[in-house]
Structures are given as C-alpha cells and as structure tokens.
C-alpha atoms as a PDB file:
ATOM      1  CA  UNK A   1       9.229  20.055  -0.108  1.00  0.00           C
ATOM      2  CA  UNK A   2      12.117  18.840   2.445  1.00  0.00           C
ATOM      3  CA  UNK A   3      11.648  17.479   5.982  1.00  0.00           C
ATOM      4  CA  UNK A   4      10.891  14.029   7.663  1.00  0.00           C
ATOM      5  CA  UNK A   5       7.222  15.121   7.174  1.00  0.00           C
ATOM      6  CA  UNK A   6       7.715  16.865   3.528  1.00  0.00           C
ATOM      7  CA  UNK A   7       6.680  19.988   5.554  1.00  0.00           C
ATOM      8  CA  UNK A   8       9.649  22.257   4.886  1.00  0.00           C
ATOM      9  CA  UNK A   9       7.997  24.296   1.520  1.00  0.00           C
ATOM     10  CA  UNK A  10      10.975  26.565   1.497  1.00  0.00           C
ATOM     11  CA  UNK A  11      11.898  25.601  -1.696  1.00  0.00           C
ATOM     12  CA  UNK A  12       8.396  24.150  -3.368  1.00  0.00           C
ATOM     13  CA  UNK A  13       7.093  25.369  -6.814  1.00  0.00           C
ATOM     14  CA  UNK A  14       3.186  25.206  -7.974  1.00  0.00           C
ATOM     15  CA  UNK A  15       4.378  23.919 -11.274  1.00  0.00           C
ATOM     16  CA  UNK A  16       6.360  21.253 -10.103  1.00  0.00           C
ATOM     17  CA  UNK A  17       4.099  20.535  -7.171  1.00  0.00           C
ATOM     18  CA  UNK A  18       0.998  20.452  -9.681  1.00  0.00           C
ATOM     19  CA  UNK A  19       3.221  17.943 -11.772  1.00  0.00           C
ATOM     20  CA  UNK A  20       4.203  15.281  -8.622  1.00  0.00           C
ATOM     21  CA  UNK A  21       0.537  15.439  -7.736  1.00  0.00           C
ATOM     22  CA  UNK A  22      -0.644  14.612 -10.821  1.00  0.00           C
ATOM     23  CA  UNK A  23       1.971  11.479 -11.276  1.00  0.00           C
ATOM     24  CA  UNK A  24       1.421  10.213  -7.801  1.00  0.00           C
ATOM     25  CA  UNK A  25      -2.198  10.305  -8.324  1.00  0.00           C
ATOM     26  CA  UNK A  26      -2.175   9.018 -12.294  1.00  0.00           C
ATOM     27  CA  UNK A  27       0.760   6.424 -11.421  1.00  0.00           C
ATOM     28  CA  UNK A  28      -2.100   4.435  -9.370  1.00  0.00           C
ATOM     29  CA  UNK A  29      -3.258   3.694 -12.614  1.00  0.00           C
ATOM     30  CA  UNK A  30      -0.876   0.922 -12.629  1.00  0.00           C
ATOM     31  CA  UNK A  31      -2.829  -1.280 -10.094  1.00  0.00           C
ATOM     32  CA  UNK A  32      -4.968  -1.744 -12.770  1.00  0.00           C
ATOM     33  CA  UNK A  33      -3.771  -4.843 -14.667  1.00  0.00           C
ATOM     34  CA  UNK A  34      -2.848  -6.200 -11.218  1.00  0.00           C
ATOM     35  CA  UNK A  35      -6.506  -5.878 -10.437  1.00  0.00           C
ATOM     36  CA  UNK A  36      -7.539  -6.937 -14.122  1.00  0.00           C
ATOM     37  CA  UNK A  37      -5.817 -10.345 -13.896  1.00  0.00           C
ATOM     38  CA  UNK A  38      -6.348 -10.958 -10.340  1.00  0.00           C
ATOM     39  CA  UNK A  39      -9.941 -10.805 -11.372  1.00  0.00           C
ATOM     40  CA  UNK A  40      -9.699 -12.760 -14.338  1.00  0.00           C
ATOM     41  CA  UNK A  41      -7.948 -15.424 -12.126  1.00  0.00           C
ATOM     42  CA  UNK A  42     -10.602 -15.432  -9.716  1.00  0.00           C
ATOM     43  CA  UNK A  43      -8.158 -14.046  -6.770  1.00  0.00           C
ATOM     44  CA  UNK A  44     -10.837 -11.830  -5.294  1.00  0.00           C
ATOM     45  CA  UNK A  45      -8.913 -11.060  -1.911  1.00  0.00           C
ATOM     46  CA  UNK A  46      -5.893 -10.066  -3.782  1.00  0.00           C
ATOM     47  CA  UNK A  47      -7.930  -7.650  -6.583  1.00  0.00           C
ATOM     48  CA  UNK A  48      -9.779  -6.455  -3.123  1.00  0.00           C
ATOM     49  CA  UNK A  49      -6.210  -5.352  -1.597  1.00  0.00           C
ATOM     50  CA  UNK A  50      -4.564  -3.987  -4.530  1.00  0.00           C
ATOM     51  CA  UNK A  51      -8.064  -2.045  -5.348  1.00  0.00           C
ATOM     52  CA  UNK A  52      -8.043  -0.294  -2.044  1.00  0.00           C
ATOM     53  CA  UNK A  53      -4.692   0.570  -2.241  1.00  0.00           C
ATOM     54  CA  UNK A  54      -5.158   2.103  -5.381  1.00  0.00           C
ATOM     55  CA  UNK A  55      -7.961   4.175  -4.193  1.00  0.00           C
ATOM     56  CA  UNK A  56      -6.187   5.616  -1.137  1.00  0.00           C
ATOM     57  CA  UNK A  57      -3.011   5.864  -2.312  1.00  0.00           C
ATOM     58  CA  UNK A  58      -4.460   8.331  -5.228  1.00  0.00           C
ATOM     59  CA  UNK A  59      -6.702  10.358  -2.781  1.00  0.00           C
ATOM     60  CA  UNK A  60      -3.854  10.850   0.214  1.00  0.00           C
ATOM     61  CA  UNK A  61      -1.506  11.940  -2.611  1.00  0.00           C
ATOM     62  CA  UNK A  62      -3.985  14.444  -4.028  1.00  0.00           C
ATOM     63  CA  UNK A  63      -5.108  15.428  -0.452  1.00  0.00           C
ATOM     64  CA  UNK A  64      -1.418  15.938   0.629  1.00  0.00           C
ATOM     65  CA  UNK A  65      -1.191  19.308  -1.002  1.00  0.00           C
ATOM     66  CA  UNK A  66      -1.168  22.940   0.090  1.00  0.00           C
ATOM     67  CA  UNK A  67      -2.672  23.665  -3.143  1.00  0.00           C
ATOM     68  CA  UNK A  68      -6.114  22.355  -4.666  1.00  0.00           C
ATOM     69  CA  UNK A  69      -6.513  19.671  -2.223  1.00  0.00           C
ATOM     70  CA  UNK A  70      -8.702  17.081  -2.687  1.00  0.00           C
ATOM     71  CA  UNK A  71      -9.454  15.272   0.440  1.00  0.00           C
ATOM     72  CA  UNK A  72     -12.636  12.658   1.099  1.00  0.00           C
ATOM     73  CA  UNK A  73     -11.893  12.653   4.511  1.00  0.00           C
ATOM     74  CA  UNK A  74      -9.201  13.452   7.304  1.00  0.00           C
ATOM     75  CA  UNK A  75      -6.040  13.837   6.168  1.00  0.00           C
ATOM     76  CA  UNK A  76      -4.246  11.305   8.732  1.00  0.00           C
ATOM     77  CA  UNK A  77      -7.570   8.909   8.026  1.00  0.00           C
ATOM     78  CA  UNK A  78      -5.872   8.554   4.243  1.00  0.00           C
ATOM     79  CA  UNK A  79      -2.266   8.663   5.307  1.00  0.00           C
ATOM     80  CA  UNK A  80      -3.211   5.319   7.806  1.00  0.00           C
ATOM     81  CA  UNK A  81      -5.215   3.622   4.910  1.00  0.00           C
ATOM     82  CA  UNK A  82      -2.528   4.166   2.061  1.00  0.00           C
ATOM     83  CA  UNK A  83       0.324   2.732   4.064  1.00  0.00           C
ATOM     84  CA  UNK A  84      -1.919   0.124   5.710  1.00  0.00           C
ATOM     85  CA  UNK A  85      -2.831  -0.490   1.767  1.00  0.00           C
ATOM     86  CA  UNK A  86       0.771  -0.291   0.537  1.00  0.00           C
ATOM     87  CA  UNK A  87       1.899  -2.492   3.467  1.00  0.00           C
ATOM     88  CA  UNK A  88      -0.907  -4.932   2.849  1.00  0.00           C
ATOM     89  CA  UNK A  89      -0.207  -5.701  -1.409  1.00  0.00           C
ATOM     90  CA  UNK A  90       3.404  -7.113  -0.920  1.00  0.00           C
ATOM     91  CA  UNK A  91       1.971  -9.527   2.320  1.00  0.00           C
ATOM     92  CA  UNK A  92      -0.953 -10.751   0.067  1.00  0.00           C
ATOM     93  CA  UNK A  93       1.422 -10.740  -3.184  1.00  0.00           C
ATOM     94  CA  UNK A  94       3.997 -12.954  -1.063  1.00  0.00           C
ATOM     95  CA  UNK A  95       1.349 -15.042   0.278  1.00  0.00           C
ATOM     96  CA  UNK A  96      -0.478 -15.905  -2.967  1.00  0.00           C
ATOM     97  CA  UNK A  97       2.782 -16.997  -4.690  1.00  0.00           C
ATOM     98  CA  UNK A  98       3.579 -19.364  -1.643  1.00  0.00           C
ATOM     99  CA  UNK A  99       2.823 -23.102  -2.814  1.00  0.00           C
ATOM    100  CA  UNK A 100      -0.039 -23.846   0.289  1.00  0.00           C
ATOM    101  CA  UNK A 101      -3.310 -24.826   0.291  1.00  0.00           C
ATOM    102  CA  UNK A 102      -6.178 -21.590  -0.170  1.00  0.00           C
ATOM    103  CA  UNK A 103      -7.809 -22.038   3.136  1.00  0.00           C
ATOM    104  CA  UNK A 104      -4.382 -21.685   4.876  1.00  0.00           C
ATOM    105  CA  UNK A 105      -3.812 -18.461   2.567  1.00  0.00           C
ATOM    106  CA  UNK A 106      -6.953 -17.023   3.603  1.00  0.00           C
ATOM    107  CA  UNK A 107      -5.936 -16.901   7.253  1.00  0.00           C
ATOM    108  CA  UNK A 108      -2.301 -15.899   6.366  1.00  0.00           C
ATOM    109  CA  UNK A 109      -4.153 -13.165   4.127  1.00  0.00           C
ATOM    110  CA  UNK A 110      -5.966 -11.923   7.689  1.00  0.00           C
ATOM    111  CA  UNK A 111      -3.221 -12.853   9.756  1.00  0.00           C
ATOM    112  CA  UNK A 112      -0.900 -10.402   7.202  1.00  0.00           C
ATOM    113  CA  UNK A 113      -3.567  -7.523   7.271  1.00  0.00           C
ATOM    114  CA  UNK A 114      -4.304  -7.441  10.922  1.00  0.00           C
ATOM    115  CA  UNK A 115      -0.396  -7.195  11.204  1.00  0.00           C
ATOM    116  CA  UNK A 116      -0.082  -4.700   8.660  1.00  0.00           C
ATOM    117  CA  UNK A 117      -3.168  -2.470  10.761  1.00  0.00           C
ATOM    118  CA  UNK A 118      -1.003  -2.956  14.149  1.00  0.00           C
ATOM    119  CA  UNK A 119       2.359  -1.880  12.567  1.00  0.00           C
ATOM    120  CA  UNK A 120       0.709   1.160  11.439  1.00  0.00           C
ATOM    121  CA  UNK A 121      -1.026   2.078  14.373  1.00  0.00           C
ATOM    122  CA  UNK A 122       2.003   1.915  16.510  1.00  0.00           C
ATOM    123  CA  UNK A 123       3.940   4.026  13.791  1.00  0.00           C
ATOM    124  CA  UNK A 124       3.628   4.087  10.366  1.00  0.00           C
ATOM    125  CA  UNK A 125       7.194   5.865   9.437  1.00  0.00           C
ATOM    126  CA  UNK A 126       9.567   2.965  11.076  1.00  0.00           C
ATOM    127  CA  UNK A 127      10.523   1.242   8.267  1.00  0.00           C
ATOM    128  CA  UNK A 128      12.455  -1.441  10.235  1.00  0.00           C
ATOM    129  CA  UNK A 129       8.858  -3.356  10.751  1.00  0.00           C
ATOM    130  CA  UNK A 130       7.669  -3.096   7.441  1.00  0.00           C
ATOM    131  CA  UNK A 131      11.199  -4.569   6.293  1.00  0.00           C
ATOM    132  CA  UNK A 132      10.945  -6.970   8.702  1.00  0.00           C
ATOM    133  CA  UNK A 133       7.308  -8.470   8.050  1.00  0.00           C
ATOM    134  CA  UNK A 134       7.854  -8.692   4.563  1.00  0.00           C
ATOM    135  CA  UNK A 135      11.625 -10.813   4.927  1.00  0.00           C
ATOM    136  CA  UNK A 136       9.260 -13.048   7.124  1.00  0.00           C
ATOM    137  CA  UNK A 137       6.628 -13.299   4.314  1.00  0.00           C
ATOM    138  CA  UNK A 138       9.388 -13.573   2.020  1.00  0.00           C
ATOM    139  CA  UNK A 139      11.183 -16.521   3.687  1.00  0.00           C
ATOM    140  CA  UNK A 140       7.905 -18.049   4.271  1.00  0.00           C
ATOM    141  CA  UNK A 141       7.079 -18.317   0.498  1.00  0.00           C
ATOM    142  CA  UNK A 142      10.696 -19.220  -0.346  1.00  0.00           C
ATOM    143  CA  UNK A 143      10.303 -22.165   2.408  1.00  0.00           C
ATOM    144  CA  UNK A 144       7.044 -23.082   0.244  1.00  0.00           C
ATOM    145  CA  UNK A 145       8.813 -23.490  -2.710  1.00  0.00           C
ATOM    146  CA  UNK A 146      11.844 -25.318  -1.690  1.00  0.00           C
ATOM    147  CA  UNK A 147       9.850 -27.935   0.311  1.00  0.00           C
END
C-alpha cells in the first residue's frame, strides 16, 4: 500500500499483506515484559498504559485490512485509541524515570494522557506535536536528574 493514508493498493499483495498483518499484530507481543516487570515492580499505571496499547495497537493493525479484517469496533474508534496508546507509553515511560515524588507523577501521568487525548483529537497525523510533547517530557526528566 502507498499514500498518506496507506490507501493507494495499486501495488499490494495478499501474501505480503497477510505477512505485515501478522507482524504488526504478533510484534505487540513485545509489551509483554514491559507489562511483566512493571507489574512485578508494582507500577500499576504504567503496566495499565502499556497494556492498552498493546491491545489496540494489535486490533487496529488487524482491523486495518481489506482482507480478513478483524475489527471490535469502528475502525477510526481503534485508529484514535492506538495512537492515543502509542502517544501515551513514551509520556508515562519519561515520567516514571524522572527522579520526583509518586504523587507528583500521578498528576503528570493524567496531565500527560489528557494531553496525549487532545493532540489526537485535533489531529492525530501531525507529528510536530507528538515530537514536541515528548522533548518537553524529555527535558523535564533530564531536569530531574541533573538537579
């Protein structure tokens, strides 16, 4: 597929298309020891985030198909989540490795998802937000450490 949108099937195969579905799906997989030791570490928020990102990421991919689609719901409903979920595991990752108290976290953890949900909703394909909320999160944690 070609396109801004990956709509352009001019020059799409079912064999390879069956094969990128079936990594893009399976490769969520690898959320799994994230969860695991988030869990184990008693970081319930952060297991929480990289959970649902896991989950929508591997349905919107296997939903996103001319072929055998699998969808739970609409189509845009599991676009939104997955980048809201994508968007959402590098805030929370930043945020947990800055060196501040938990209760602070917590409302840097909402303060980082409700962002995440607005950036979306206005459009989820600029990049240029996304790049720019995670140098802030970034530079935040980097602060944390220095001082």
């Amino acid at each position: 597929y070609r396109g801004y949108g990956c709509t352009d099937s001019t020059y799409a195969y079912l064999s390879k298309s069956l094969s990128s579905v079936l990594f893009l799906t399976i490769s969520n997989l690898m959320f799994l020891p994230a969860i695991i030791l988030a869990t184990y570490r008693h970081l319930y928020i952060e297991a929480l985030i990289y959970f649902f990102n896991m989950f929508f990421s591997t349905f919107y991919h296997a939903c996103d198909q001319d072929i055998n689609k699998l969808c739970i719901f609409k189509y845009d409903g599991l676009q939104l989540s997955d980048f809201i979920g994508s968007y959402a595991s590098f805030v929370i990752t930043l945020i947990t490795m800055a060196i501040i108290p938990r209760s602070i976290k917590a409302f840097l953890f909402m303060l980082g998802v409700l962002t995440c949900i607005v950036i979306n909703s206005r459009d989820r394909f600029d990049h240029l937000q996304f790049i720019c909320l995670i140098s802030i999160t970034f530079i935040f944690t980097i602060l944390t450490w220095v001082s």
